[in-house]
Protein backbone atom coordinates (compact mmCIF):
# COMPACT_ATOMS: atom_id res chain seq x y z
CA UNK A 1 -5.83 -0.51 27.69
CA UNK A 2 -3.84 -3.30 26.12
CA UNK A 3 -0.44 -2.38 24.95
CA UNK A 4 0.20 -2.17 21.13
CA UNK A 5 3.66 -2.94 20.76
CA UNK A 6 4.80 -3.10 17.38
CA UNK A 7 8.15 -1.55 18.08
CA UNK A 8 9.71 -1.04 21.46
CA UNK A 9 7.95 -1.00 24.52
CA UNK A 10 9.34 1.68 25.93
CA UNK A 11 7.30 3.99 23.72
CA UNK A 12 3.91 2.16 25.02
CA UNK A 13 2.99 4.49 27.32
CA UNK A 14 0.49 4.19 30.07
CA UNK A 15 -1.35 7.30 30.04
CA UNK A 16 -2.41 9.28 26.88
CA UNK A 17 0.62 11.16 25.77
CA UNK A 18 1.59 14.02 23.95
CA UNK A 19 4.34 14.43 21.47
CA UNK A 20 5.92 17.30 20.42
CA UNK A 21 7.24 17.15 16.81
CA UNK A 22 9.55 19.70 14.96
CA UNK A 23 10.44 19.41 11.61
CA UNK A 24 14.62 20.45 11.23
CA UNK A 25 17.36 19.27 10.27
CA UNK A 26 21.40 19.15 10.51
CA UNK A 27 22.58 21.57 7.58
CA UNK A 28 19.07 22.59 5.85
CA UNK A 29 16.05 24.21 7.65
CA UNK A 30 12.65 22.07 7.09
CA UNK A 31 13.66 18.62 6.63
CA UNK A 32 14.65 16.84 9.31
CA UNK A 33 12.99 15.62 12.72
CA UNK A 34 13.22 15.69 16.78
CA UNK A 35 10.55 14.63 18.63
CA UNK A 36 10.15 15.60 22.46
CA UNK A 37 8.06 14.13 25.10
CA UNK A 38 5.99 16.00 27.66
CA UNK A 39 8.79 16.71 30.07
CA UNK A 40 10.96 17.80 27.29
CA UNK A 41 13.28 15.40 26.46
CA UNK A 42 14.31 14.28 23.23
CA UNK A 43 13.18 10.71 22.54
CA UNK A 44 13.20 10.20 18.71
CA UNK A 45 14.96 11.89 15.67
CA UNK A 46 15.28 11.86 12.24
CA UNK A 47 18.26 13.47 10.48
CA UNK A 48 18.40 14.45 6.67
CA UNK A 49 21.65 15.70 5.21
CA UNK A 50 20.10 16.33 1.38
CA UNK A 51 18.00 19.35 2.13
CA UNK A 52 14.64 20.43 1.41
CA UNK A 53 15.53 20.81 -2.82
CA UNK A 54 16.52 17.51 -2.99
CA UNK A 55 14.88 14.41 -4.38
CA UNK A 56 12.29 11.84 -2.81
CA UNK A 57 14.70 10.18 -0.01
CA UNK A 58 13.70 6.23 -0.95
CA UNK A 59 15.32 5.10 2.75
CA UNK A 60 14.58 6.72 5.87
CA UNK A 61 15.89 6.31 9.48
CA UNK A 62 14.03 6.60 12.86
CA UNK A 63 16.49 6.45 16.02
CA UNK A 64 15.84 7.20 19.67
CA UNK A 65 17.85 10.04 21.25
CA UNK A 66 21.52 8.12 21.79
CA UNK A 67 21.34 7.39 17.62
CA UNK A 68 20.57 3.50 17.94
CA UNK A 69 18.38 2.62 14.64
CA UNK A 70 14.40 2.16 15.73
CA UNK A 71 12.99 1.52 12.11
CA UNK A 72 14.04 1.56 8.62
CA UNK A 73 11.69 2.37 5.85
CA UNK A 74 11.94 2.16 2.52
CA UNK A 75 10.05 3.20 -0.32
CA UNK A 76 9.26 0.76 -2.90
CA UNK A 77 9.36 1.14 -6.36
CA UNK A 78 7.84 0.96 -8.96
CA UNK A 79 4.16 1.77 -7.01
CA UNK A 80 1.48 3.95 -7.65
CA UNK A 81 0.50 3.53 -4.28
CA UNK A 82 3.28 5.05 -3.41
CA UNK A 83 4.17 1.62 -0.80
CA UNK A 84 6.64 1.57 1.89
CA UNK A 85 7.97 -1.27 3.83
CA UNK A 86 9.08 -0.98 7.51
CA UNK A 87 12.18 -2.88 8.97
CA UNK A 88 12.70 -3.42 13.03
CA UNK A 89 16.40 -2.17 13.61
CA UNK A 90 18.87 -1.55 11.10
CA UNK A 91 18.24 -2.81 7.16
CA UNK A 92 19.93 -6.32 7.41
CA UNK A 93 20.09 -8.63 4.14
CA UNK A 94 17.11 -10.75 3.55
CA UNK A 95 15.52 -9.42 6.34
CA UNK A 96 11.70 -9.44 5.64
CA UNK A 97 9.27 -6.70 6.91
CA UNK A 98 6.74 -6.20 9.77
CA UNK A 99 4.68 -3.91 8.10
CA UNK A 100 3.69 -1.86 4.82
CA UNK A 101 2.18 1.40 4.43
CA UNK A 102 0.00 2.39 0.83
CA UNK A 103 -2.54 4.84 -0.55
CA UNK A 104 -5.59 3.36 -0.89
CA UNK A 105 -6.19 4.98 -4.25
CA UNK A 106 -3.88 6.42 -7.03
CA UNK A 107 -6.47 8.73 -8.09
CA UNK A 108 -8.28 11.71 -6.45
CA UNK A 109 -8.57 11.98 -2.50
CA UNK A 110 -7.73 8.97 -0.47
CA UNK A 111 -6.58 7.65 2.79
CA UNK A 112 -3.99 5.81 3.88
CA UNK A 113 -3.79 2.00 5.10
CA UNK A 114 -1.43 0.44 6.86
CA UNK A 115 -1.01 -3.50 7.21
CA UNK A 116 0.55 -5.53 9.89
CA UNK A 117 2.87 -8.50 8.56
CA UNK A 118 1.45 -11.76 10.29
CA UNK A 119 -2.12 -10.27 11.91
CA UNK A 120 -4.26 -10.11 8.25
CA UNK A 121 -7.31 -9.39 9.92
CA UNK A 122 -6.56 -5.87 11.35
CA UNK A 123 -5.41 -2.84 9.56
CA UNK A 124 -4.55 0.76 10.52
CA UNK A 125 -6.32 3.31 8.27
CA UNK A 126 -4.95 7.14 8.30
CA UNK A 127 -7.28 9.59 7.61
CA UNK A 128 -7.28 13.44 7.08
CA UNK A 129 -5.22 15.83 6.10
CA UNK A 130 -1.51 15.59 6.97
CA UNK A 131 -0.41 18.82 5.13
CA UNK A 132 -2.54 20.60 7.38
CA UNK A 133 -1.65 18.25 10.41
CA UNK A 134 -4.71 17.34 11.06
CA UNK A 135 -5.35 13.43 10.67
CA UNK A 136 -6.28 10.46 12.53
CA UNK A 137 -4.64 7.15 12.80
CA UNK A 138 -6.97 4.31 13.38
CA UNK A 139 -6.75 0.77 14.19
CA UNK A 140 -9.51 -1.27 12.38
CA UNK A 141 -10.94 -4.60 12.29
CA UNK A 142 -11.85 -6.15 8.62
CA UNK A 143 -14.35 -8.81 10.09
CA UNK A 144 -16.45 -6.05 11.85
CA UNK A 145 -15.89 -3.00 10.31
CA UNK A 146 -15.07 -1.40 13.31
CA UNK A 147 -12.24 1.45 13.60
CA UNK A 148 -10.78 3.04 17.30
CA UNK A 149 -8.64 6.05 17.62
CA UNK A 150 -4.99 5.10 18.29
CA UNK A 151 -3.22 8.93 17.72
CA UNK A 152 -3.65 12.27 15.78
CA UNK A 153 -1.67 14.69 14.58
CA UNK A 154 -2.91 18.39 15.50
CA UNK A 155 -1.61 21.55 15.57
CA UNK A 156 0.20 22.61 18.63
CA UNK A 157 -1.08 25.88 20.40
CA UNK A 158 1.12 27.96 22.22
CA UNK A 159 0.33 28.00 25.98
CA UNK A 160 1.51 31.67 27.08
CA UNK A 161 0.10 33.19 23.89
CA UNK A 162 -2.56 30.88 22.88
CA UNK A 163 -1.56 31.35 19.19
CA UNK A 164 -1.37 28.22 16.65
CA UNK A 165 2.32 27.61 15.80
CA UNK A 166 3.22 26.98 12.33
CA UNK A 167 3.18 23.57 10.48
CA UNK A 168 6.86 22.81 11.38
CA UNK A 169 6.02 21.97 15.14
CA UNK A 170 3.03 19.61 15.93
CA UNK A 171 1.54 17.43 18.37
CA UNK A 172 1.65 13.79 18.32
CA UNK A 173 -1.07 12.67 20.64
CA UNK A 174 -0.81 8.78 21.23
CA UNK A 175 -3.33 6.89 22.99
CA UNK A 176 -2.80 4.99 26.38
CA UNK A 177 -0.53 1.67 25.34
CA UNK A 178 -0.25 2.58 21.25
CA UNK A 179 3.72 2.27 20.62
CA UNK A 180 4.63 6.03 19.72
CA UNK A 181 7.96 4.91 17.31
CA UNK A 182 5.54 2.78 15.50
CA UNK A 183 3.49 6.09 15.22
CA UNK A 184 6.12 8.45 14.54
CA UNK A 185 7.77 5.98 11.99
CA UNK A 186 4.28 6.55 10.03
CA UNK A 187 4.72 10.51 10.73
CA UNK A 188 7.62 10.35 8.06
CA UNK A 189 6.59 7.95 5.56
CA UNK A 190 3.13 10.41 5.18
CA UNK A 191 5.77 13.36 5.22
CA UNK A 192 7.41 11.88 2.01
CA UNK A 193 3.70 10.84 0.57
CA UNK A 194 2.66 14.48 0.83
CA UNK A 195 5.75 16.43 0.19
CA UNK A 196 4.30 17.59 -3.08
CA UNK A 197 1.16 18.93 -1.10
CA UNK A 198 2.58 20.98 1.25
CA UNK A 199 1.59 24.20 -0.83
CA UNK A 200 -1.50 23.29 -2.55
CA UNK A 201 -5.18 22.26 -1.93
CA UNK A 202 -4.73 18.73 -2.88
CA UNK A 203 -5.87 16.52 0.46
CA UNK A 204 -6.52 13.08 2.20
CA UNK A 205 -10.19 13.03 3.09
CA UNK A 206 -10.99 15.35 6.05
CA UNK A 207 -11.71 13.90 9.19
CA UNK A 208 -13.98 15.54 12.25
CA UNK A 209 -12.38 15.74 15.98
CA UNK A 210 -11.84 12.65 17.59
CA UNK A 211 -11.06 11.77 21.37
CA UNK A 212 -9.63 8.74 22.96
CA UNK A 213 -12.71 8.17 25.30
C-alpha cells in the first residue's frame, strides 16, 4: 500500500492501525482531545481551555505528544458550508493552505468533502454519522468515480466486558500507509461541524460496514 502522506510520515503506518480517541480536556470535561496508539502511548492531543458552554472555537490546534504544532485549522467565515482550511505547522503570515474541508450541502443530510491543495483530481469524501461515531473517510477519484476506504470512526468495545463505551472514547481505525494526523486533524474539524448534533437526530448520510480488504 502506497503511503499517503499529507502530514508527517511518522503517522503513515505500515499495518492497519487502531486509534484510540478520548474526548477531555485541561479544566472542562468533554472538550478536549488525546489520542493513544495501540501500545498505549499518547501520540496526538488537542487541548481546549474555553469549555464545553463556550462558543464555536474558529482556530484549532493538533500537536503530537511533546506539544510541537502538527496542523492548524481554521474555520472560515462567512460559509454556509461551514469551510475550514488546514495549515502544516504553526499559522505563519501569508502562509497558504494544503487543504480545505466543506459540507457538500447547506440543506438537509449531507456528507462531507475534503480537497487536496495542488492534486484537483482526487477528493476525500466523509460519510456517515459522526455524532454517532460511525463514519467513513474515503479517498475518491473524480475521473472514475471510484472511492477506497482510507479510516473509520467506530465505537470502541470494551475487551474484558464486551460492553460499547460511550461516545467520548472511540476508535480511529486508519488504513495501512493513510497519514493518521491528517485523519485525526479531520476528527476535530467534523467535531466542531456537528457540535450542534450531538443530542438530536439530525445526521450525515448513514453508511454500511466497510473493511480495508
Amino acid at each position: 500500500m502506497a503511503r499517503a502522506v499529507l502530514v508527517d510520515d511518522r503517522f503513515c503506518f505500515e499495518e492497519e492501525t487502531h486509534l484510540t480517541v478520548h474526548k477531555t480536556s485541561v479544566f472542562f470535561p468533554g472538550d478536549g482531545f488525546v489520542v493513544y496508539n495501540p501500545k498505549g502511548e499518547l501520540i496526538f492531543r488537542y487541548d481546549s481551555y474555553y469549555g464545553p458552554d463556550s462558543q464555536a472555537k474558529d482556530e484549532l490546534v493538533l500537536m503530537e505528544a511533546t506539544g510541537k504544532c502538527l496542523l492548524t485549522l481554521i474555520r472560515k467565515k462567512p460559509s454556509l458550508h461551514q469551510r475550514w482550511e488546514g495549515l502544516l505547522g504553526e499559522k505563519m503570515e501569508n502562509e497558504n493552505p494544503f487543504f480545505c474541508v466543506r459540507r457538500s450541502s447547506i440543506i438537509g443530510r449531507s456528507s462531507v468533502v475534503v480537497g487536496v491543495y495542488g492534486d484537483p483530481g482526487k477528493e476525500y469524501q466523509i460519510e456517515g454519522s459522526f455524532p454517532q461515531r460511525c463514519c467513513t473517510i474515503y479517498s475518491t477519484c473524480l475521473e472514475s468515480s471510484s472511492k477506497e476506504t482510507m479510516a473509520e470512526i467506530k465505537r470502541k468495545v470494551d475487551p474484558s466486558t464486551d460492553l460499547m463505551l460511550g461516545k467520548d472514547v472511540f476508535l480511529l481505525r486508519l488504513r495501512p500507509g493513510f497519514d493518521g494526523a491528517f485523519a485525526m486533524g479531520l476528527v476535530l474539524i467534523l467535531d466542531q461541524m456537528f457540535a450542534d448534533t450531538y443530542l438530536d437526530d439530525e445526521k450525515m448520510d448513514p453508511v454500511a460496514e466497510d473493511s480495508f480488504s
